[in-house]
N, C-alpha and C. Protein backbone atom coordinates (compact mmCIF):
# COMPACT_ATOMS: atom_id res chain seq x y z
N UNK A 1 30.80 -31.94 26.44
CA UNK A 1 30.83 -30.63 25.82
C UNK A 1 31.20 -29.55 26.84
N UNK A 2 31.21 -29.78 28.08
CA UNK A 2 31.63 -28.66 29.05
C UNK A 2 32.79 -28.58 29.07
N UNK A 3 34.02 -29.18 28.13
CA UNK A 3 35.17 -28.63 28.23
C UNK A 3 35.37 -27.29 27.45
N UNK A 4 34.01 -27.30 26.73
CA UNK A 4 34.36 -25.38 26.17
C UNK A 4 34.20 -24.19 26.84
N UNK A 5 33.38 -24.60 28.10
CA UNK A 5 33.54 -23.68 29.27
C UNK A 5 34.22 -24.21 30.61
N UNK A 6 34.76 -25.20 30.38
CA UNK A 6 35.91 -25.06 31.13
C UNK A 6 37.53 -25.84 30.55
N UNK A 7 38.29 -25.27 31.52
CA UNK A 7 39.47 -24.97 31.53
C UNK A 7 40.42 -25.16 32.61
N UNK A 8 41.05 -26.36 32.38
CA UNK A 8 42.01 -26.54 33.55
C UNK A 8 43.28 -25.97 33.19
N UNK A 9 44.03 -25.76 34.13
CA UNK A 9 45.70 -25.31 34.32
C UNK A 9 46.19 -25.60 34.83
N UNK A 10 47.41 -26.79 35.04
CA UNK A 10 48.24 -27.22 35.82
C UNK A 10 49.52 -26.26 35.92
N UNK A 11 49.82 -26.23 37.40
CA UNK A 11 50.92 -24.87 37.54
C UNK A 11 52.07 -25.58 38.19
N UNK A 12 53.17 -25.77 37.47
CA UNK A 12 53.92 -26.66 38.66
C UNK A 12 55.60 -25.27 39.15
N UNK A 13 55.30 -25.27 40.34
CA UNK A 13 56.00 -24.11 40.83
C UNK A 13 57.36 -24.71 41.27
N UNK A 14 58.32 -24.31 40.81
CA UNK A 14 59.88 -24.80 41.62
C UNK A 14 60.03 -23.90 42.84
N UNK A 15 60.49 -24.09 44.23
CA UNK A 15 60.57 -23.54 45.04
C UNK A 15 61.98 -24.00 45.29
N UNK A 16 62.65 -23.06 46.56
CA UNK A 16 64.20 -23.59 46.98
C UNK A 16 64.17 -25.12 47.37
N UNK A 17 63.16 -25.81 48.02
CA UNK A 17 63.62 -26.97 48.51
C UNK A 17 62.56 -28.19 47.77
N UNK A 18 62.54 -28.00 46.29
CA UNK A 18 61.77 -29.11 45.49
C UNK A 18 60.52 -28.20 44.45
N UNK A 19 59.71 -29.30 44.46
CA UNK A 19 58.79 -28.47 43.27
C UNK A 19 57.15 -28.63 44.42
N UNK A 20 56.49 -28.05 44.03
CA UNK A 20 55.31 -28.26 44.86
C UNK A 20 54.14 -27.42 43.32
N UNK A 21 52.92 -28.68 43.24
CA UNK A 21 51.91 -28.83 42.23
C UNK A 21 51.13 -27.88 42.94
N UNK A 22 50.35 -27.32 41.45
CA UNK A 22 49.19 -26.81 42.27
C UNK A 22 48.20 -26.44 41.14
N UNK A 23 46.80 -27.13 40.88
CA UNK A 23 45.52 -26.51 40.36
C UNK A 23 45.36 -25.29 40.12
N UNK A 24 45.29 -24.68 38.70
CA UNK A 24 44.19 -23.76 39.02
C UNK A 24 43.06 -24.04 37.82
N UNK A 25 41.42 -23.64 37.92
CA UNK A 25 40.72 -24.08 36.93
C UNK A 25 39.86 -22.66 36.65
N UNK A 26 39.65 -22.70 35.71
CA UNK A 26 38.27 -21.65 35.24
C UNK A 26 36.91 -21.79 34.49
N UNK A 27 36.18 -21.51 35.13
CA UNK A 27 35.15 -22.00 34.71
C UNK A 27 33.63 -21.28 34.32
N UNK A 28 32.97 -20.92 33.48
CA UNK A 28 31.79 -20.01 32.87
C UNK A 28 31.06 -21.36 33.40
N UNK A 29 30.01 -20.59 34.75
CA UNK A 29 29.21 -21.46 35.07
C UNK A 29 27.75 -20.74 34.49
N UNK A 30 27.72 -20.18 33.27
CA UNK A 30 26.64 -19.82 32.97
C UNK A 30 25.67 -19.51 33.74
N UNK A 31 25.52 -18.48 34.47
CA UNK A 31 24.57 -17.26 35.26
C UNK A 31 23.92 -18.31 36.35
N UNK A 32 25.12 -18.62 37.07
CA UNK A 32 24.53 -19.14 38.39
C UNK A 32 23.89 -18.58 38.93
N UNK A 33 22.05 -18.83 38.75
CA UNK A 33 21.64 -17.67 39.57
C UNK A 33 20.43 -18.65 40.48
N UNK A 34 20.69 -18.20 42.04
CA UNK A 34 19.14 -18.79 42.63
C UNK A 34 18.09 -18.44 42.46
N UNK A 35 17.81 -17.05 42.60
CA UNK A 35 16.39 -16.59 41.90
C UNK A 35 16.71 -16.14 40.29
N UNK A 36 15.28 -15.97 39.35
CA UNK A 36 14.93 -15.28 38.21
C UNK A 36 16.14 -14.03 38.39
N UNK A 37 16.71 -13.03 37.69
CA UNK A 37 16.82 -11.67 37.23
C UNK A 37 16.38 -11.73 36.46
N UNK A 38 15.88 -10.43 36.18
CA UNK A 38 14.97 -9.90 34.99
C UNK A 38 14.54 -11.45 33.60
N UNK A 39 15.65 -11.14 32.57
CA UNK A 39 14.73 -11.81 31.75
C UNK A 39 15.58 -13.42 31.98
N UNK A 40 16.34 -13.42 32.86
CA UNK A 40 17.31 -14.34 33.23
C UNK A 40 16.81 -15.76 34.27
N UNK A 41 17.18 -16.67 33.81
CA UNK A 41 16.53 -17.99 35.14
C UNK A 41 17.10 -18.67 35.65
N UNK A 42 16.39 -18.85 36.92
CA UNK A 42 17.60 -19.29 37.96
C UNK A 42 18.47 -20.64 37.45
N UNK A 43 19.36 -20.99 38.08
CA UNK A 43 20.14 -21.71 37.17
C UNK A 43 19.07 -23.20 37.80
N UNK A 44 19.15 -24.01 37.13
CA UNK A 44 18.03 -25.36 38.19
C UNK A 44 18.83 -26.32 38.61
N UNK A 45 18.29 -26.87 39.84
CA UNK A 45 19.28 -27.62 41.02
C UNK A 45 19.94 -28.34 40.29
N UNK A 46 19.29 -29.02 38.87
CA UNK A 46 20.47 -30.33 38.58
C UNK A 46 21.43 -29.40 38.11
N UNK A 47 21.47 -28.66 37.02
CA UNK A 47 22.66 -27.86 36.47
C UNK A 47 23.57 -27.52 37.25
N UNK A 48 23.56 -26.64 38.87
CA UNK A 48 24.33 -26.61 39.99
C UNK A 48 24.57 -27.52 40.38
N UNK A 49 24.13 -28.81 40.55
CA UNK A 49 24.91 -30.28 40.93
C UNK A 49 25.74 -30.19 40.24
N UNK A 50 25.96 -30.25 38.58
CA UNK A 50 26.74 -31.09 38.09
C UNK A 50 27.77 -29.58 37.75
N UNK A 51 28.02 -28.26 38.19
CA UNK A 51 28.98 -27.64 38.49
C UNK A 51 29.55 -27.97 39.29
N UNK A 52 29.03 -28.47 40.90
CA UNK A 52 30.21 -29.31 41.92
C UNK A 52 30.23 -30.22 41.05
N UNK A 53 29.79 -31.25 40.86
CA UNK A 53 30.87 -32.42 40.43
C UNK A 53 31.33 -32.11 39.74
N UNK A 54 31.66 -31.25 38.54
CA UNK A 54 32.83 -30.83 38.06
C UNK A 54 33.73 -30.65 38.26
N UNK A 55 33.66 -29.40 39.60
CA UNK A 55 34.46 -29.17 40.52
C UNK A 55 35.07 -30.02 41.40
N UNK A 56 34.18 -30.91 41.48
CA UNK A 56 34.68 -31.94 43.13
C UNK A 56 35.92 -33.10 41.93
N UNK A 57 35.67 -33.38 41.05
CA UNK A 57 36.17 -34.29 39.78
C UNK A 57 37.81 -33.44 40.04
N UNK A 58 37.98 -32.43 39.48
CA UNK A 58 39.03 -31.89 39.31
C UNK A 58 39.60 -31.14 40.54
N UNK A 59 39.03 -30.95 41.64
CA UNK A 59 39.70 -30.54 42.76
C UNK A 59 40.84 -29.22 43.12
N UNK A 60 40.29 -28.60 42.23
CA UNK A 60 41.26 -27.66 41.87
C UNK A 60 41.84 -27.06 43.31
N UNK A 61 42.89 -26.20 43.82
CA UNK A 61 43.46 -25.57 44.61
C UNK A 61 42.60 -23.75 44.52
N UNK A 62 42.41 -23.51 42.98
CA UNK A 62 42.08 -22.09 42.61
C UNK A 62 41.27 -22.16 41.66
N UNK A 63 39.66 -21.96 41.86
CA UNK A 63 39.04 -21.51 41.12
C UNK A 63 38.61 -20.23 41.05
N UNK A 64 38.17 -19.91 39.30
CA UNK A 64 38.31 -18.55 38.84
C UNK A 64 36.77 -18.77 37.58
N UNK A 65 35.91 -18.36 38.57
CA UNK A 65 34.14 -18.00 38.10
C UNK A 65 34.16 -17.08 37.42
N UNK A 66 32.83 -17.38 36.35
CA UNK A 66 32.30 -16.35 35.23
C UNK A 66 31.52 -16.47 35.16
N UNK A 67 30.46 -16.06 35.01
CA UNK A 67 28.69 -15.27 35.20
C UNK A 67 28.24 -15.82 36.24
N UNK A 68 28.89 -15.79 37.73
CA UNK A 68 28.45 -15.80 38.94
C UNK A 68 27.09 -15.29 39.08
N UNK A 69 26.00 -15.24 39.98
CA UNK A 69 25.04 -14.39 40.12
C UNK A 69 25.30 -13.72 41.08
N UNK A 70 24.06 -13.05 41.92
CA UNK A 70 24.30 -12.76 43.18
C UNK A 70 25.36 -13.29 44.14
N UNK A 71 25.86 -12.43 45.31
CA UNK A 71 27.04 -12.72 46.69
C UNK A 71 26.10 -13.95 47.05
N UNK A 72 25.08 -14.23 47.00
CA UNK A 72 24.66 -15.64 47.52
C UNK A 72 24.49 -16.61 47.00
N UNK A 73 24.65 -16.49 45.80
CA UNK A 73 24.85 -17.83 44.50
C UNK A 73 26.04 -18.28 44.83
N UNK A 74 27.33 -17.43 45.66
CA UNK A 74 28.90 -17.88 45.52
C UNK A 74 28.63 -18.87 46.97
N UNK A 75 27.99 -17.88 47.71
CA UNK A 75 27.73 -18.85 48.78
C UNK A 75 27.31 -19.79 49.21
N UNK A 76 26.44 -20.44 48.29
CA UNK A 76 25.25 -21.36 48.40
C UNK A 76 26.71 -22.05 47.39
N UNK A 77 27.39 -21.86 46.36
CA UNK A 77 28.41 -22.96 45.82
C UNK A 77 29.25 -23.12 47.02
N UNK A 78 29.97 -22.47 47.62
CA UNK A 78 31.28 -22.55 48.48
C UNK A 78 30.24 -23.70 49.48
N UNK A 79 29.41 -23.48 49.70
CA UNK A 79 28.36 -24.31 51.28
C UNK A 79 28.72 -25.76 50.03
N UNK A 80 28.29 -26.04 48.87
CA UNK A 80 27.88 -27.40 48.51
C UNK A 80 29.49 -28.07 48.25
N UNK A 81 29.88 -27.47 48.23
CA UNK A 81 31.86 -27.84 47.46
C UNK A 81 32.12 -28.06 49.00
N UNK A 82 31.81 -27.38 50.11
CA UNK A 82 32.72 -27.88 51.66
C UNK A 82 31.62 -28.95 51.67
N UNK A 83 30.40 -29.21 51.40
CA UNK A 83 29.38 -30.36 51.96
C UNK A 83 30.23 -31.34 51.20
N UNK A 84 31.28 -31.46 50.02
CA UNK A 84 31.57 -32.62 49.58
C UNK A 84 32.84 -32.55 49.69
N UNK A 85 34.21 -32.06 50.75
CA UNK A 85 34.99 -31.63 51.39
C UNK A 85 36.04 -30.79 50.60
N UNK A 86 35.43 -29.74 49.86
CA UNK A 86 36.40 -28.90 49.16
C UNK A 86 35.90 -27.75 50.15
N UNK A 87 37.12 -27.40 50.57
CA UNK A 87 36.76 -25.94 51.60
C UNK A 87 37.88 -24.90 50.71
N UNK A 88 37.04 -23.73 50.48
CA UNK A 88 37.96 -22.62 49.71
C UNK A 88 37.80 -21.75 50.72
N UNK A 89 38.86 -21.17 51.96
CA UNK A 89 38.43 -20.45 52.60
C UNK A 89 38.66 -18.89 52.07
N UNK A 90 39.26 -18.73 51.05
CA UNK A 90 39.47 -17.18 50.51
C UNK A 90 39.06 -17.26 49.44
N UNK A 91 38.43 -15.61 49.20
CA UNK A 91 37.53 -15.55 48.11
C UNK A 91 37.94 -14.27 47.28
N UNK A 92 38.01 -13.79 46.26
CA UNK A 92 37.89 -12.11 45.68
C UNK A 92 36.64 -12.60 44.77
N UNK A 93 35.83 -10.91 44.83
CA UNK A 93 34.56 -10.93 44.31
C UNK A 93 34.75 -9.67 43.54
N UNK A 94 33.99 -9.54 42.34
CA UNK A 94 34.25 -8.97 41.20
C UNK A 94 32.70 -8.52 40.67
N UNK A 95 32.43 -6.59 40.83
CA UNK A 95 30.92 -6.26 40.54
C UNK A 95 31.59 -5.40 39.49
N UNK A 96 31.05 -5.91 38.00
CA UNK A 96 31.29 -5.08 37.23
C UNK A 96 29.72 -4.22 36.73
N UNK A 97 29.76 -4.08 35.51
CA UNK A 97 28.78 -3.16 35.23
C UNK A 97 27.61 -4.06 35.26
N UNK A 98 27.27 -5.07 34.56
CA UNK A 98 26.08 -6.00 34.32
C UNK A 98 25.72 -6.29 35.82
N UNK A 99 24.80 -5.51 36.52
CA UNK A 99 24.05 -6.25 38.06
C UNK A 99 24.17 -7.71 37.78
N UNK A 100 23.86 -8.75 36.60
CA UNK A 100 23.31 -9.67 37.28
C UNK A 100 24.96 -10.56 37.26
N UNK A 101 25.80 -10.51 36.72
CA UNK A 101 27.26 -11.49 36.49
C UNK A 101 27.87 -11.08 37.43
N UNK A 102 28.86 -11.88 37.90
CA UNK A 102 30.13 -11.21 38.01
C UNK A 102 31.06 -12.46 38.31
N UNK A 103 32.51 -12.30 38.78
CA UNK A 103 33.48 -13.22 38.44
C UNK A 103 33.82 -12.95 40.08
N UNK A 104 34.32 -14.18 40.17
CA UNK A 104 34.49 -14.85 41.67
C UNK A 104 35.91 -15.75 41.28
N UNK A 105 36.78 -15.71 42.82
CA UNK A 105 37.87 -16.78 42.50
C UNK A 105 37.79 -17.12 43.69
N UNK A 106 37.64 -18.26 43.96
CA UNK A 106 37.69 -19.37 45.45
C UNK A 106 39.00 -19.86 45.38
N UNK A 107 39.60 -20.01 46.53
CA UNK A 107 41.15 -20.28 46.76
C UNK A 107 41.39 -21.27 47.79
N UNK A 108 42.48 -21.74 48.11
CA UNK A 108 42.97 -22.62 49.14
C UNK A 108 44.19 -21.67 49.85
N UNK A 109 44.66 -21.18 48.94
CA UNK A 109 45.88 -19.80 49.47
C UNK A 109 45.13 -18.49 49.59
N UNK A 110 45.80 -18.15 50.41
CA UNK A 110 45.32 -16.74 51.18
C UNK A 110 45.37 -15.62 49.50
N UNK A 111 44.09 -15.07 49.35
CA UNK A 111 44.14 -13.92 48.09
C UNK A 111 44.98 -13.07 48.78
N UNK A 112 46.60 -12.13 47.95
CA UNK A 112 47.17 -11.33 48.87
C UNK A 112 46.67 -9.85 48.36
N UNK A 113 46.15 -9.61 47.04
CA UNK A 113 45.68 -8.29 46.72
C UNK A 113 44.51 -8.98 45.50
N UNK A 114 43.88 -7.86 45.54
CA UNK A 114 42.20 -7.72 44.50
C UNK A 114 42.25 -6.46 43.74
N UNK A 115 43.38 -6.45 43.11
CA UNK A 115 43.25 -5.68 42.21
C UNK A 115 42.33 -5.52 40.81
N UNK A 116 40.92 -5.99 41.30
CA UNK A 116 40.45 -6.27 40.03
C UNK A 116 39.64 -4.81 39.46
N UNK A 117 39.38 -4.77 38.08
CA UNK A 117 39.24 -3.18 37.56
C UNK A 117 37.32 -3.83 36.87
N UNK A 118 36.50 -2.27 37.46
CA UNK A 118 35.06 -2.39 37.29
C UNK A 118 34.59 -2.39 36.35
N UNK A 119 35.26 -1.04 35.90
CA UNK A 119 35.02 -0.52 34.45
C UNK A 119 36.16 -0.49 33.64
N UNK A 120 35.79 -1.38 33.01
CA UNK A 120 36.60 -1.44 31.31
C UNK A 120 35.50 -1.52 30.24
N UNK A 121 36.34 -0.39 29.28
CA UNK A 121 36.07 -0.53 28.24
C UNK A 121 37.02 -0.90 26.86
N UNK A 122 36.61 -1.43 25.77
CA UNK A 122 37.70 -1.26 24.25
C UNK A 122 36.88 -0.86 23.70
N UNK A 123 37.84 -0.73 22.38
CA UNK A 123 37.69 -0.05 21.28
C UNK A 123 37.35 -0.82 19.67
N UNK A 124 36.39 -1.35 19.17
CA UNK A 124 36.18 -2.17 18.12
C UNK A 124 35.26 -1.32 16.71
N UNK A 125 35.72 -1.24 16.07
CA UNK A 125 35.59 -0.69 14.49
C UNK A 125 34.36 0.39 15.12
N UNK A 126 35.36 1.45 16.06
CA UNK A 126 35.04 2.60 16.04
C UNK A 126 34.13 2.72 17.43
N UNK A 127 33.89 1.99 17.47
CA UNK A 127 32.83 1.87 18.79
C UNK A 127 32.94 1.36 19.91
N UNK A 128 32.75 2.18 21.05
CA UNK A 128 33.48 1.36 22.76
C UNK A 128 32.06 0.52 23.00
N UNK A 129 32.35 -0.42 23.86
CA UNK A 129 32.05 -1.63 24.44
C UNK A 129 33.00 -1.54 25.95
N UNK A 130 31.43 -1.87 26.76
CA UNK A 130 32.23 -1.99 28.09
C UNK A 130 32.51 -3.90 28.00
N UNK A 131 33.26 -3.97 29.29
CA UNK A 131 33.50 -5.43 29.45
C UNK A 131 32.29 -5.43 30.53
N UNK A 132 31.30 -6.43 30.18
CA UNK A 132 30.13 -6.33 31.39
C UNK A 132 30.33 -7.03 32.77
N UNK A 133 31.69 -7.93 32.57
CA UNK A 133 31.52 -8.35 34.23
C UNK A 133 33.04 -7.97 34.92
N UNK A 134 33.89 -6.72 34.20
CA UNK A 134 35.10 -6.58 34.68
C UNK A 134 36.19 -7.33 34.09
N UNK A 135 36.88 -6.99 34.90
CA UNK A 135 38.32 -7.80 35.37
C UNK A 135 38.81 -8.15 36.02
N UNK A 136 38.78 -9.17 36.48
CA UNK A 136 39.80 -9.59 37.94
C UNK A 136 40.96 -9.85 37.58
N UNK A 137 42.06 -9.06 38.43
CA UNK A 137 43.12 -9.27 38.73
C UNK A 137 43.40 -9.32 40.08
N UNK A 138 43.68 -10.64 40.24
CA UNK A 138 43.93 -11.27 42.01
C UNK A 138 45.13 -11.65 42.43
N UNK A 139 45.93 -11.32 43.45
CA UNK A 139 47.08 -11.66 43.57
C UNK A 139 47.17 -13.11 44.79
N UNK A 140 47.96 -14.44 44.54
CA UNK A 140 47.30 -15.40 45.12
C UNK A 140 48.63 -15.86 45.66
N UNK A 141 48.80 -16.24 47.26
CA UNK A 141 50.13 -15.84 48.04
C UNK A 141 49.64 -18.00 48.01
N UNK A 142 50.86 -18.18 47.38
CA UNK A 142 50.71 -19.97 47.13
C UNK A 142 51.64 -20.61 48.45
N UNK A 143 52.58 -19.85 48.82
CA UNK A 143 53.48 -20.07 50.17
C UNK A 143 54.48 -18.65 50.13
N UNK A 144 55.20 -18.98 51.14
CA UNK A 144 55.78 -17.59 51.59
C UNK A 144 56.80 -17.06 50.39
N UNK A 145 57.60 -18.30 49.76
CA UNK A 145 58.25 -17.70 47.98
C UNK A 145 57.30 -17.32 47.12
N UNK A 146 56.45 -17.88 46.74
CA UNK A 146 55.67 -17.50 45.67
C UNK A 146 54.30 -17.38 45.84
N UNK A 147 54.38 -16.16 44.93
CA UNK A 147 52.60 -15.84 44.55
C UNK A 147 52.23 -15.55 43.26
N UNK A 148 51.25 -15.41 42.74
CA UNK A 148 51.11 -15.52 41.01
C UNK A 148 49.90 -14.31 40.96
N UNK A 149 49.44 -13.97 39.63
CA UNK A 149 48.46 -12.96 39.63
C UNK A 149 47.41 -13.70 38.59
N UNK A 150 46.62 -13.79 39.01
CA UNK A 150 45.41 -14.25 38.30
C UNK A 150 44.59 -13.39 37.20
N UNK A 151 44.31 -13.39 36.37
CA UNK A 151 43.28 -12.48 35.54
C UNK A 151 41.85 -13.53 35.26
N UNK A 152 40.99 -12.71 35.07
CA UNK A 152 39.74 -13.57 35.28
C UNK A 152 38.27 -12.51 34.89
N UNK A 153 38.16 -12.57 33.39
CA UNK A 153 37.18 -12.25 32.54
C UNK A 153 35.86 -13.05 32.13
């Protein structure tokens, strides 16, 4: 059943001298969180296991997080994904309005811009609604021809 929160994307890029593959995945890890927030609970060790092996399964090049918790929930994932040899050394981090979410993209290519926006709002039968964890828009430098722009809600 976790294919309804996640989402793979195979990207296959033509360059001048052949084609070169490349991952990207997204994934609602449902409020990865190490401690309690408010009425919120921490996520529990097995549930974060079986987000790396998800991750470690599909190996993606670019992942793109949704209800991240805290800057140290990303960290404590990036530490368990290199303990099982996925190293993402670039990151964009995303604080929208909701303290406790936010959206994270771990990379293998250098992030070249973070254009991601805090506050959004729409417009639905008359009434605004913010977006509670933003928008990321990330710009992701894949080799020196190409780079792509990520969005990530």
């Amino acid at each position: 059943m976790f294919w309804r929160w996640l989402f793979t994307l195979y990207v296959t890029v033509c360059v001048l001298h052949g084609t070169e593959t490349f991952t990207v995945v997204t994934y609602n890890v449902e409020n990865y969180f190490l401690a309690d927030f408010g009425t919120r609970k921490a996520k529990p060790e097995a549930s974060r296991m079986k987000v790396v092996e998800f991750l470690e399964a599909i190996d993606a090049d670019v992942i793109a997080l949704q209800e991240m918790g805290r800057r140290a929930a990303l960290t404590e994932l990036r530490g368990r994904l290199k303990a099982k040899g996925l190293d993402y050394p670039h990151e964009a981090w995303v604080v929208g309005p909701d303290p406790a979410i936010h959206l994270a993209v771990l990379s293998r290519f250098p992030i070249a811009k973070n254009r991601s926006h805090k506050q959004v709002s729409y417009l639905l039968d008359r009434k605004r609604f913010q977006v509670s964890r933003g928008i990321g828009e990330v710009e992701v430098q894949v080799n020196s021809r190409y780079r792509f722009v990520l969005f990530n809600a």
